[in-house]
C-alpha atoms as a PDB file:
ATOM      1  CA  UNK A   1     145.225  52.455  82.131  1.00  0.00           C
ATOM      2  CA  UNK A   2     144.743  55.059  84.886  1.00  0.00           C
ATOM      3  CA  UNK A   3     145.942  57.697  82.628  1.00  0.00           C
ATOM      4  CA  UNK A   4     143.368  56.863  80.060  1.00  0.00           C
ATOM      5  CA  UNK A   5     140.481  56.848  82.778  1.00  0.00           C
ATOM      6  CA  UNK A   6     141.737  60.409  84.660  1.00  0.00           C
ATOM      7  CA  UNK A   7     139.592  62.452  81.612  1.00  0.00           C
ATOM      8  CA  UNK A   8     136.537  60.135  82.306  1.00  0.00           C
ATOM      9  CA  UNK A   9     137.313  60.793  85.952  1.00  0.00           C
ATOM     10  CA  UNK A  10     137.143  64.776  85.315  1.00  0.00           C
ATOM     11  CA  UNK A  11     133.914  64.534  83.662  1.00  0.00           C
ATOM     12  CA  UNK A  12     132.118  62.476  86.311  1.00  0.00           C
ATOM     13  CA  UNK A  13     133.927  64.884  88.515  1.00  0.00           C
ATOM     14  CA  UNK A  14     132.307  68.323  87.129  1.00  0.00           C
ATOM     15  CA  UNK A  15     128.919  66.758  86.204  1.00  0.00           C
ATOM     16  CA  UNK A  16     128.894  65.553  89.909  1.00  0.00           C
ATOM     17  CA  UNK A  17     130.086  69.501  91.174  1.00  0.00           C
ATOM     18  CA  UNK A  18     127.098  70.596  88.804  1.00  0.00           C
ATOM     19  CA  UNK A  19     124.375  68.419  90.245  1.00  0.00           C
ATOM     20  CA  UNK A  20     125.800  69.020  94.259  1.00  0.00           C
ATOM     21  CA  UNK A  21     125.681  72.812  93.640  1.00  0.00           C
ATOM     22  CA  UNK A  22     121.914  72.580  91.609  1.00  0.00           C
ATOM     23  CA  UNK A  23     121.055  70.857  95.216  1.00  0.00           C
ATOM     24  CA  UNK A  24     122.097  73.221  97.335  1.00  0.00           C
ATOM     25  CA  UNK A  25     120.818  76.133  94.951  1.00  0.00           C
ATOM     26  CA  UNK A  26     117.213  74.520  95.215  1.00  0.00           C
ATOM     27  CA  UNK A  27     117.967  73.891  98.705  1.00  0.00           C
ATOM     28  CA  UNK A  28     118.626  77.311  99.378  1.00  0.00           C
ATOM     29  CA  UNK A  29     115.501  78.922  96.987  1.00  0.00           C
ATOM     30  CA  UNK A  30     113.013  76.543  98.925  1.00  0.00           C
ATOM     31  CA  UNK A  31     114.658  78.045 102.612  1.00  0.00           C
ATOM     32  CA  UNK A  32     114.726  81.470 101.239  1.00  0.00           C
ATOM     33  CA  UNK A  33     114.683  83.808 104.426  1.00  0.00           C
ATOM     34  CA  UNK A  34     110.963  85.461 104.251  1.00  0.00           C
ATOM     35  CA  UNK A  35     109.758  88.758 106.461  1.00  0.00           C
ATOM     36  CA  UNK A  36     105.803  89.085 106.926  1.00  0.00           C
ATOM     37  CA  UNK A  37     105.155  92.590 106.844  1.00  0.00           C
ATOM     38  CA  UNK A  38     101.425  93.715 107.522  1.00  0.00           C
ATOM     39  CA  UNK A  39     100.699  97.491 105.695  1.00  0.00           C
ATOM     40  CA  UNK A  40      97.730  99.319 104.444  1.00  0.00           C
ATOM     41  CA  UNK A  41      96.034  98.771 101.381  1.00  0.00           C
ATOM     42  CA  UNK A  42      97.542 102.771 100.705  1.00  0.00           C
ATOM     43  CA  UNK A  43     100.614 101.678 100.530  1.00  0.00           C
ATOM     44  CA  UNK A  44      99.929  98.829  98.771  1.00  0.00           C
ATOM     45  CA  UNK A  45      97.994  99.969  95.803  1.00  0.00           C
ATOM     46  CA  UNK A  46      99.873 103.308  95.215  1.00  0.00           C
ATOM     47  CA  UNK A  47     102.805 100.902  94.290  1.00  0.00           C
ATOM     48  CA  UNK A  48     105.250 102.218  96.506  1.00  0.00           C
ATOM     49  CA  UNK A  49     106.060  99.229  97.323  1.00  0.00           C
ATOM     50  CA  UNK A  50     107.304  97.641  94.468  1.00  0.00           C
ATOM     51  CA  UNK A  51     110.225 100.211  94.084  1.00  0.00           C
ATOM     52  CA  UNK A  52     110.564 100.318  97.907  1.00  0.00           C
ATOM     53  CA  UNK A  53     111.791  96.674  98.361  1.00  0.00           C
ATOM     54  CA  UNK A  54     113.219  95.333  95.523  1.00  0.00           C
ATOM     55  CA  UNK A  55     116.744  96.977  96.644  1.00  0.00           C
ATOM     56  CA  UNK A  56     116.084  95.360  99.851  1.00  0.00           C
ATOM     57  CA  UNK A  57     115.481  91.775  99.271  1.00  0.00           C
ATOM     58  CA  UNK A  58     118.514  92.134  96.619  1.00  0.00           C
ATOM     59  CA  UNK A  59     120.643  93.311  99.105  1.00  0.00           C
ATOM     60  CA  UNK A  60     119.941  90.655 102.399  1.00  0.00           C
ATOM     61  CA  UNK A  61     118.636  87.802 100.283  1.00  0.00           C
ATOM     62  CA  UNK A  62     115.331  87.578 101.798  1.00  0.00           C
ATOM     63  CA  UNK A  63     112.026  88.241 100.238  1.00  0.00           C
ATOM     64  CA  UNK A  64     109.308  90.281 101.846  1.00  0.00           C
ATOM     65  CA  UNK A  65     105.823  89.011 102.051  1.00  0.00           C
ATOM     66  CA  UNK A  66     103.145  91.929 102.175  1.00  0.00           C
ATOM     67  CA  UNK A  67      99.745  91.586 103.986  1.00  0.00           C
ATOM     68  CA  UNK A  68      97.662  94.355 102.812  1.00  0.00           C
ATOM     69  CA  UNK A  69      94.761  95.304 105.040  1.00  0.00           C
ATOM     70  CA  UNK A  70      93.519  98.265 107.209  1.00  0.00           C
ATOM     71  CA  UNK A  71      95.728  99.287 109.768  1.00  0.00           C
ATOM     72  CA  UNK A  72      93.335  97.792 112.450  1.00  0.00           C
ATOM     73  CA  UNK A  73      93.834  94.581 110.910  1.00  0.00           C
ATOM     74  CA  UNK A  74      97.670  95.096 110.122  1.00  0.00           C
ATOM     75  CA  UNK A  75      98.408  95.670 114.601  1.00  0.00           C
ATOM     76  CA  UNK A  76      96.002  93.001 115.190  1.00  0.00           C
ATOM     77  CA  UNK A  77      97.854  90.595 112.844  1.00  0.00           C
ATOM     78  CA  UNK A  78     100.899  91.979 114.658  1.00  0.00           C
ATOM     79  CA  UNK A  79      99.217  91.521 118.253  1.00  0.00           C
ATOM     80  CA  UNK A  80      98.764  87.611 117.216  1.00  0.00           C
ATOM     81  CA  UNK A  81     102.507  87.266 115.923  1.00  0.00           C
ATOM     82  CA  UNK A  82     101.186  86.411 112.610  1.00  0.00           C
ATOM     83  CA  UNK A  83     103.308  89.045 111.166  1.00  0.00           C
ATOM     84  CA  UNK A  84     106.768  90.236 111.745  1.00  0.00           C
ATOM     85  CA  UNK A  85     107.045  93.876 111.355  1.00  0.00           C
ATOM     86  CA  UNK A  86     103.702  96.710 110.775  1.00  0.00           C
ATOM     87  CA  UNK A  87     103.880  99.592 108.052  1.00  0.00           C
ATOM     88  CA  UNK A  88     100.954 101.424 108.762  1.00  0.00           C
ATOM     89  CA  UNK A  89      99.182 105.251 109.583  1.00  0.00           C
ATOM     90  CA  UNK A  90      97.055 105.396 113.031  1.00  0.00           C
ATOM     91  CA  UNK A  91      99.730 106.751 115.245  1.00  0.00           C
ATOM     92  CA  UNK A  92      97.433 107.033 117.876  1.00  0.00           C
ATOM     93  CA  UNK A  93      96.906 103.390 117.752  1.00  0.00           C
ATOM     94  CA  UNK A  94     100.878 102.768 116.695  1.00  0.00           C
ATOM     95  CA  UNK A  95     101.477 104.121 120.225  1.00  0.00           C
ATOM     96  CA  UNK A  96      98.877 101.757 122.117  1.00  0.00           C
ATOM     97  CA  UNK A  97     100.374  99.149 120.394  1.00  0.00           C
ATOM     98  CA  UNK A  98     103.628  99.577 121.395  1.00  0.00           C
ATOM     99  CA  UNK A  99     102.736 101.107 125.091  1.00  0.00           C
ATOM    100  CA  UNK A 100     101.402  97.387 125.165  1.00  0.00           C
ATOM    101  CA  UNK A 101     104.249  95.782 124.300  1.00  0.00           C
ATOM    102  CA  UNK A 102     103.264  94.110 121.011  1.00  0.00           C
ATOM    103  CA  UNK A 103     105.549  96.207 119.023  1.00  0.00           C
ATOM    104  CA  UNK A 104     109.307  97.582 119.598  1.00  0.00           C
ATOM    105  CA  UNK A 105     110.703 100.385 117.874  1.00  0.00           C
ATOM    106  CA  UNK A 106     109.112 102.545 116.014  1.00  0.00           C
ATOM    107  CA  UNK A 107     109.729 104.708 113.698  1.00  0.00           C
ATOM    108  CA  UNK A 108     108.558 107.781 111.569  1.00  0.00           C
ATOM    109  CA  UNK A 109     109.040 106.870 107.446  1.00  0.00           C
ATOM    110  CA  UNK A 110     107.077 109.346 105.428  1.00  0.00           C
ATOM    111  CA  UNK A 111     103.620 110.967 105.535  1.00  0.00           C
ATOM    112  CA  UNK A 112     100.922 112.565 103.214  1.00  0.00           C
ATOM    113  CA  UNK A 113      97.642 114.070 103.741  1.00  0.00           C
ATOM    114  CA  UNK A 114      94.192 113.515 103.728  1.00  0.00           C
ATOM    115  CA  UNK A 115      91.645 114.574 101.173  1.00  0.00           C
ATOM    116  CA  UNK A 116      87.827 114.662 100.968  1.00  0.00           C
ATOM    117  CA  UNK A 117      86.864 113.814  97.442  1.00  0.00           C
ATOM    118  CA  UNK A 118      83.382 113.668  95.596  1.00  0.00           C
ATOM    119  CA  UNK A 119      81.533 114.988  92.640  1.00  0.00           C
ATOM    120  CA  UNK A 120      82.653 118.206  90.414  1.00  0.00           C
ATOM    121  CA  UNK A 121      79.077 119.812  91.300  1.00  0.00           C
ATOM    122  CA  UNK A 122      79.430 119.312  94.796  1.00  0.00           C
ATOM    123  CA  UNK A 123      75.634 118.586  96.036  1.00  0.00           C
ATOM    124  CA  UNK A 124      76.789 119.474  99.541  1.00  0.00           C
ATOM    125  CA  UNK A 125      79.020 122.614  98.359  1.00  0.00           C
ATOM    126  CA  UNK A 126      81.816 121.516 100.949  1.00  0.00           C
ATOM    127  CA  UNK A 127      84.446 123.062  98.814  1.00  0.00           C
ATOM    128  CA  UNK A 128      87.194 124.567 101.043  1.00  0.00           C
ATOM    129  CA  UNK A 129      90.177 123.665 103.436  1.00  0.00           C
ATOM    130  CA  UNK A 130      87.689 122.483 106.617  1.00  0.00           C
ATOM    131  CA  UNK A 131      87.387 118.709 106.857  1.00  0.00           C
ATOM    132  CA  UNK A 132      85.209 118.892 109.950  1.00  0.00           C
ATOM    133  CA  UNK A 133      82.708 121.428 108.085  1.00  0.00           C
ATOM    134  CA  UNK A 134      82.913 119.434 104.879  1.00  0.00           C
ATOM    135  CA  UNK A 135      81.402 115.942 106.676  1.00  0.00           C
ATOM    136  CA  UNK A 136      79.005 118.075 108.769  1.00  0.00           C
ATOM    137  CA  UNK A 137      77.664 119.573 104.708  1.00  0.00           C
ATOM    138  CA  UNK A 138      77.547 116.315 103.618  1.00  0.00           C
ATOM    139  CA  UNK A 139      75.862 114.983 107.192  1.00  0.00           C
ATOM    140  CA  UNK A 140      72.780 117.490 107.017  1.00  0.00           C
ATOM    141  CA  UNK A 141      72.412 117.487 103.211  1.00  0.00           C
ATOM    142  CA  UNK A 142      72.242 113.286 103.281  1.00  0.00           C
ATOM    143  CA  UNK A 143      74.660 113.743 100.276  1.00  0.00           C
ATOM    144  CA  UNK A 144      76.209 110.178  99.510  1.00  0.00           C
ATOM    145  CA  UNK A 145      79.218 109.103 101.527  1.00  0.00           C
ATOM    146  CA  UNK A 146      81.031 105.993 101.202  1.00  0.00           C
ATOM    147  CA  UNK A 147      83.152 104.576 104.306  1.00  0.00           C
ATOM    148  CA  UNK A 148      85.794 102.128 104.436  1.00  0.00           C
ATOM    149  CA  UNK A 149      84.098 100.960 107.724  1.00  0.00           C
ATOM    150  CA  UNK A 150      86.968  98.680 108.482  1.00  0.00           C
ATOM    151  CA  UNK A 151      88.948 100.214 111.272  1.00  0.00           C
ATOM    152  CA  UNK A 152      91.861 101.189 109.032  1.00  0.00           C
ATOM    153  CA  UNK A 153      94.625 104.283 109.573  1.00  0.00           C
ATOM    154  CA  UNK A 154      91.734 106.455 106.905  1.00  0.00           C
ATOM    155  CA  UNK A 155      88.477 104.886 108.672  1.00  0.00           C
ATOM    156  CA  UNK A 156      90.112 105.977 112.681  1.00  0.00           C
ATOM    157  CA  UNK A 157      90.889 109.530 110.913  1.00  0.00           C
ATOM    158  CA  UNK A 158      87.255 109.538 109.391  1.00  0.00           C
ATOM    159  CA  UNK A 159      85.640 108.613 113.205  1.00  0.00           C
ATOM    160  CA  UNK A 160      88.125 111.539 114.712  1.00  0.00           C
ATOM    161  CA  UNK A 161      86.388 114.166 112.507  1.00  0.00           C
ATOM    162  CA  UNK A 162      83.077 112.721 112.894  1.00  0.00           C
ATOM    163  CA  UNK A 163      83.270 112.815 116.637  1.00  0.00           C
ATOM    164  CA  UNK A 164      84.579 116.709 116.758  1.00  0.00           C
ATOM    165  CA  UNK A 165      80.563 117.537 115.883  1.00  0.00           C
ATOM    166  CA  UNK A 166      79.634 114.463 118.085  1.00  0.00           C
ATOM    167  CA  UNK A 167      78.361 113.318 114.754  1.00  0.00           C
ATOM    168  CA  UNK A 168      77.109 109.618 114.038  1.00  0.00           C
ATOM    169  CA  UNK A 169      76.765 109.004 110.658  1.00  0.00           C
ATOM    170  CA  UNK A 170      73.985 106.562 110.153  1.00  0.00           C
ATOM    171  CA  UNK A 171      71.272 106.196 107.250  1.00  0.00           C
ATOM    172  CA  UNK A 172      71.019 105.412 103.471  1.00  0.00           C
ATOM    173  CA  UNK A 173      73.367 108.147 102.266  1.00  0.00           C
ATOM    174  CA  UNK A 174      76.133 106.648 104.889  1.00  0.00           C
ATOM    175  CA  UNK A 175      77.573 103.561 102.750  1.00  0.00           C
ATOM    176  CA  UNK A 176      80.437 100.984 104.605  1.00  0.00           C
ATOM    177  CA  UNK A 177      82.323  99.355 102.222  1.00  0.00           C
ATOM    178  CA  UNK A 178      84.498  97.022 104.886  1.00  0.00           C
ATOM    179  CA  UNK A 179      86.995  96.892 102.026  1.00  0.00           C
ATOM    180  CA  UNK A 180      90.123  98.542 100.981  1.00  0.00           C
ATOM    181  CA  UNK A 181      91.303 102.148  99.902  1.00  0.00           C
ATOM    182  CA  UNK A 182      90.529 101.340  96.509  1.00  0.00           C
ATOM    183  CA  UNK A 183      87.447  99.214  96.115  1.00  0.00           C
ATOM    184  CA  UNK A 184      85.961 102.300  98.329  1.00  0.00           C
ATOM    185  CA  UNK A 185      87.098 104.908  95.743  1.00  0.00           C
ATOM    186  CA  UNK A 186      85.452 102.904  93.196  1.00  0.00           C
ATOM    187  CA  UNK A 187      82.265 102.756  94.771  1.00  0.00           C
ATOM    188  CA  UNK A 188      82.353 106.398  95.322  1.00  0.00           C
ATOM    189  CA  UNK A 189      82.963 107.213  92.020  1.00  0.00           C
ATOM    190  CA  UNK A 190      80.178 104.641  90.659  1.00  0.00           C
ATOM    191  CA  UNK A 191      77.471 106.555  93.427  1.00  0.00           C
ATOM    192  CA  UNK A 192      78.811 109.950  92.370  1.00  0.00           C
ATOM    193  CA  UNK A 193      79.654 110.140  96.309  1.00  0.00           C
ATOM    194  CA  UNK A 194      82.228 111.797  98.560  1.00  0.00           C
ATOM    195  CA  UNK A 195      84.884 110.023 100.276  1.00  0.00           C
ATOM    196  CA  UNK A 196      87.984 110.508 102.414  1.00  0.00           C
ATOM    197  CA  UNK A 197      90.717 109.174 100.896  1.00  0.00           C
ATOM    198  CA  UNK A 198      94.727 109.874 100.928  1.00  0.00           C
ATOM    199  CA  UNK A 199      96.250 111.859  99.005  1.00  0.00           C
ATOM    200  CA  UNK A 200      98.877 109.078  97.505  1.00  0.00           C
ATOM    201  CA  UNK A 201      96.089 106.578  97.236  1.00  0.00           C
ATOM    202  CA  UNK A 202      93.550 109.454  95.182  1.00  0.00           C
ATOM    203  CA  UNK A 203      97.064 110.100  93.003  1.00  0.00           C
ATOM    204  CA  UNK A 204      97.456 106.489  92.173  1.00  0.00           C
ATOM    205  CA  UNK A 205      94.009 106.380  90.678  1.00  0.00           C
ATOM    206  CA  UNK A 206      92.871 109.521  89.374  1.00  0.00           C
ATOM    207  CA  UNK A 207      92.958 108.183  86.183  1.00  0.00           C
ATOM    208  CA  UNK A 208      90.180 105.504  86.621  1.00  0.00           C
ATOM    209  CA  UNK A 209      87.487 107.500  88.638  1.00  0.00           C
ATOM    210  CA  UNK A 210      85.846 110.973  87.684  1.00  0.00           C
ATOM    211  CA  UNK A 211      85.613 112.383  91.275  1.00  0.00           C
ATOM    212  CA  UNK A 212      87.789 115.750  92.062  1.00  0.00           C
ATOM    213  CA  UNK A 213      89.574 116.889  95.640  1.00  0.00           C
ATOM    214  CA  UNK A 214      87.504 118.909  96.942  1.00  0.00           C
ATOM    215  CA  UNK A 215      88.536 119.855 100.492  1.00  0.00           C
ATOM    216  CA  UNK A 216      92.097 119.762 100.920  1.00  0.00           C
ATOM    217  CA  UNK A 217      94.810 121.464 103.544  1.00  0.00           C
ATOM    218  CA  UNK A 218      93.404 121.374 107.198  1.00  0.00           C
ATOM    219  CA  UNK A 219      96.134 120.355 109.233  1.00  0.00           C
ATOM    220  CA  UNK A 220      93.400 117.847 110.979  1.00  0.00           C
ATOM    221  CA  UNK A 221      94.021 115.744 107.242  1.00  0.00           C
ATOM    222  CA  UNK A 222      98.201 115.421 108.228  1.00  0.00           C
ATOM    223  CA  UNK A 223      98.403 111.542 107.521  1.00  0.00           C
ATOM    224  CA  UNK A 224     102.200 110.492 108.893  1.00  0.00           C
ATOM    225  CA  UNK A 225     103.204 106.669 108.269  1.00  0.00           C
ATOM    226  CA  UNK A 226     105.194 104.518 110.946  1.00  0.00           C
ATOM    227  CA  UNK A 227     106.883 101.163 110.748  1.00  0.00           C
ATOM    228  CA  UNK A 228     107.551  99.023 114.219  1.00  0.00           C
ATOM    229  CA  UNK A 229     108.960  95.725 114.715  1.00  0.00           C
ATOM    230  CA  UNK A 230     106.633  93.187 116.418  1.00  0.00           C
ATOM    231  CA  UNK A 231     108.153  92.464 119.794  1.00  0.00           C
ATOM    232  CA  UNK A 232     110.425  89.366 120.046  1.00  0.00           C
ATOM    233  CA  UNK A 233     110.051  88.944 123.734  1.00  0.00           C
ATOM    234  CA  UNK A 234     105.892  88.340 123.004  1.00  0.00           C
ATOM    235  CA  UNK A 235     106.653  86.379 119.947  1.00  0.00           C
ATOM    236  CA  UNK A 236     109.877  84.899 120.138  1.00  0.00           C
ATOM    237  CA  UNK A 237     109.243  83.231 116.974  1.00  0.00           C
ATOM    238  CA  UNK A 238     108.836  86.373 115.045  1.00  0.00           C
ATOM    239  CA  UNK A 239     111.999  87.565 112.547  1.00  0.00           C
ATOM    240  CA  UNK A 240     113.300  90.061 114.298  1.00  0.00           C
ATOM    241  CA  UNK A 241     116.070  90.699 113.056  1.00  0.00           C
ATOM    242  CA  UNK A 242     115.350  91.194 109.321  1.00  0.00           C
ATOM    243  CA  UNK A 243     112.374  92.995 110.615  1.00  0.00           C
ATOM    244  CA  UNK A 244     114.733  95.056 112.431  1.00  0.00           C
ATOM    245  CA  UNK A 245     116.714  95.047 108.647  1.00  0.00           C
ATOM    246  CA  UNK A 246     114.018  96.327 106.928  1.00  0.00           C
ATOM    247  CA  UNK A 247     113.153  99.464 109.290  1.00  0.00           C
ATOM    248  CA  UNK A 248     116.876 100.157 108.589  1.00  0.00           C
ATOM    249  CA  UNK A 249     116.224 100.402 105.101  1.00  0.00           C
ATOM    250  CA  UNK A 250     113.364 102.211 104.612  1.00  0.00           C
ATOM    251  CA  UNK A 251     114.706 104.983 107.201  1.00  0.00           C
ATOM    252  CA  UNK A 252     118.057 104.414 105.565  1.00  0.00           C
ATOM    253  CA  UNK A 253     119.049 107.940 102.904  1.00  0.00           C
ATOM    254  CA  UNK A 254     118.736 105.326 100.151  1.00  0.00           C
ATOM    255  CA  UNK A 255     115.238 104.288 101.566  1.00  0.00           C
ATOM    256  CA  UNK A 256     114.254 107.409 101.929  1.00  0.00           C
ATOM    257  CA  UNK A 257     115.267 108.853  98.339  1.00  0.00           C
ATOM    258  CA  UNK A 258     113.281 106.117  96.732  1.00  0.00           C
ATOM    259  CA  UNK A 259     110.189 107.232  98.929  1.00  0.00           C
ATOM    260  CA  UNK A 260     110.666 111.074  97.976  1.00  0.00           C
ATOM    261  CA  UNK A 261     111.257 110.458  94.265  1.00  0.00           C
ATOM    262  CA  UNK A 262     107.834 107.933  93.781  1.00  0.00           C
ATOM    263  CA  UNK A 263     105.681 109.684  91.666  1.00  0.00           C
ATOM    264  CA  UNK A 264     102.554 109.283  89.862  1.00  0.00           C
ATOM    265  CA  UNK A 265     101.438 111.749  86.576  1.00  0.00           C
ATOM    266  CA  UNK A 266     104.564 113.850  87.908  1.00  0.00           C
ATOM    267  CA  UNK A 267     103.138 114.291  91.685  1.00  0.00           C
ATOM    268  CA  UNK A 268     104.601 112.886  94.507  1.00  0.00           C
ATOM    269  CA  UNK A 269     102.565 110.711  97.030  1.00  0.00           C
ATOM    270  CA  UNK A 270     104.394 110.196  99.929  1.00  0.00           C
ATOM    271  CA  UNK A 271     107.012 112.536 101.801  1.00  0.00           C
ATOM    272  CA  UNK A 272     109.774 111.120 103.774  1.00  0.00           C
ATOM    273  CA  UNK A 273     110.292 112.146 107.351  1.00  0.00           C
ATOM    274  CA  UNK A 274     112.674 109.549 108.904  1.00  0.00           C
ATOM    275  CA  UNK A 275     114.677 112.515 109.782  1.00  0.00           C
ATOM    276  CA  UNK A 276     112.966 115.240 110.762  1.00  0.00           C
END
């Protein structure tokens, strides 16, 4: 009799493994380990990202969730402990942040440049390598300019060249957009206006607008990217250590390949500088 049951018994056995390891499978998907990282809307929209981390979340089993704002907004959502680790370009501001003790170790990833773009017949004729002469063309011609206006890594760097004229833009031809990278380019492009705009971001959608680089190659337009962990001893509740993970990856040599060989129509938009 038990002979003729031990088959049934190997059945209920299995089907009983089966629905114990389905559990702990569904268990383990709804407690997947997730790392809030706050970046810019550059980043975001050039679609580094997407080839960036992949590898990553393979590799540790966690999934990273990406905040894309301004870089104001990214160290203020990392000020708050909303966010566990910052990818942004301000290093001006990168510093204050972690002179303050919101952030911990920080460190250089990759950098571009700054362009201004606009119109191929160039109202304000600011064609050239001067960034500071360009906006002071385009300030006493009126010529449309469109802002991001939103305290982001390219809004602080527009402000900086502003400020070397002790220029305040201000008027009908000055146009704040509050939104990102993108939307701004867009706007540009509809107003037939300039803009400052990186160069990864400008790569990323050449395609879609009609407006040309037009003053490119002052060394005031150097636009480096850093990431920092948000400090665990202000937010103890923060992931640090997969935050801590993830700056290990992206300044890893495999990291760092995948950053250097990103390309859009052929060009590369970001060069990596983790070890220089």
């Amino acid at each position: 009799m038990n002979q003729k049951l031990r088959p049934i018994h190997c059945i209920i056995f299995i089907m009983l493994q089966v629905v114990i390891n389905l559990f702990y499978v569904n268990l383990a998907r709804a407690e997947q380990i997730r790392i809030r990282m706050a970046t810019t809307t550059s980043t975001e929209n050039s679609g580094l990202l997407n080839e960036l981390f992949p590898p990553f979340e393979k590799m540790f089993s966690v999934k990273v969730d990406v905040i894309a704002v301004g870089t104001g907004k990214a160290l203020k959502l990392g000020e708050n402990g909303d966010v566990d680790v910052v990818f942004v370009h301000a290093r001006k501001a990168e510093d204050n942040f972690v002179e303050e003790g919101f952030g911990v170790n920080r460190r250089d990833v990759m950098y571009n440049d700054f362009v201004i773009v606009g119109p191929e017949d160039d109202p304000a004729f600011i064609r050239g390598n001067d960034g500071v002469e360009a906006l002071t063309k385009i300030f006493y011609n009126k010529s449309f300019f469109v802002s991001r206006g939103d305290e982001s890594g390219t809004h602080k760097k527009e402000k900086e060249l502003w400020k070397i004229k002790d220029i305040e833009p201000e008027g009908k031809w000055y146009l704040e957009t509050g939104q990102g990278m993108g939307a701004t380019l867009q706007l540009a492009d509809e107003k037939q206006a300039y803009t400052l705009i990186d160069r990864g971001t400008y790569i990323a959608y050449k395609g879609k607008v009609n407006l040309v680089i037009l003053c490119e190659g002052d060394k005031r337009l150097f636009n480096p990217y850093g990431i920092i962990a948000v400090n665990p001893k202000r937010h103890p509740h923060t992931n640090y250590i997969h935050a801590m993970a993830l700056i290990g990856w992206v300044t890893s040599p495999e990291g760092q390949e995948i950053i250097g060989d990103f390309k859009k129509g052929g060009k590369v938009l970001f060069h990596p500088n983790a070890y220089e």
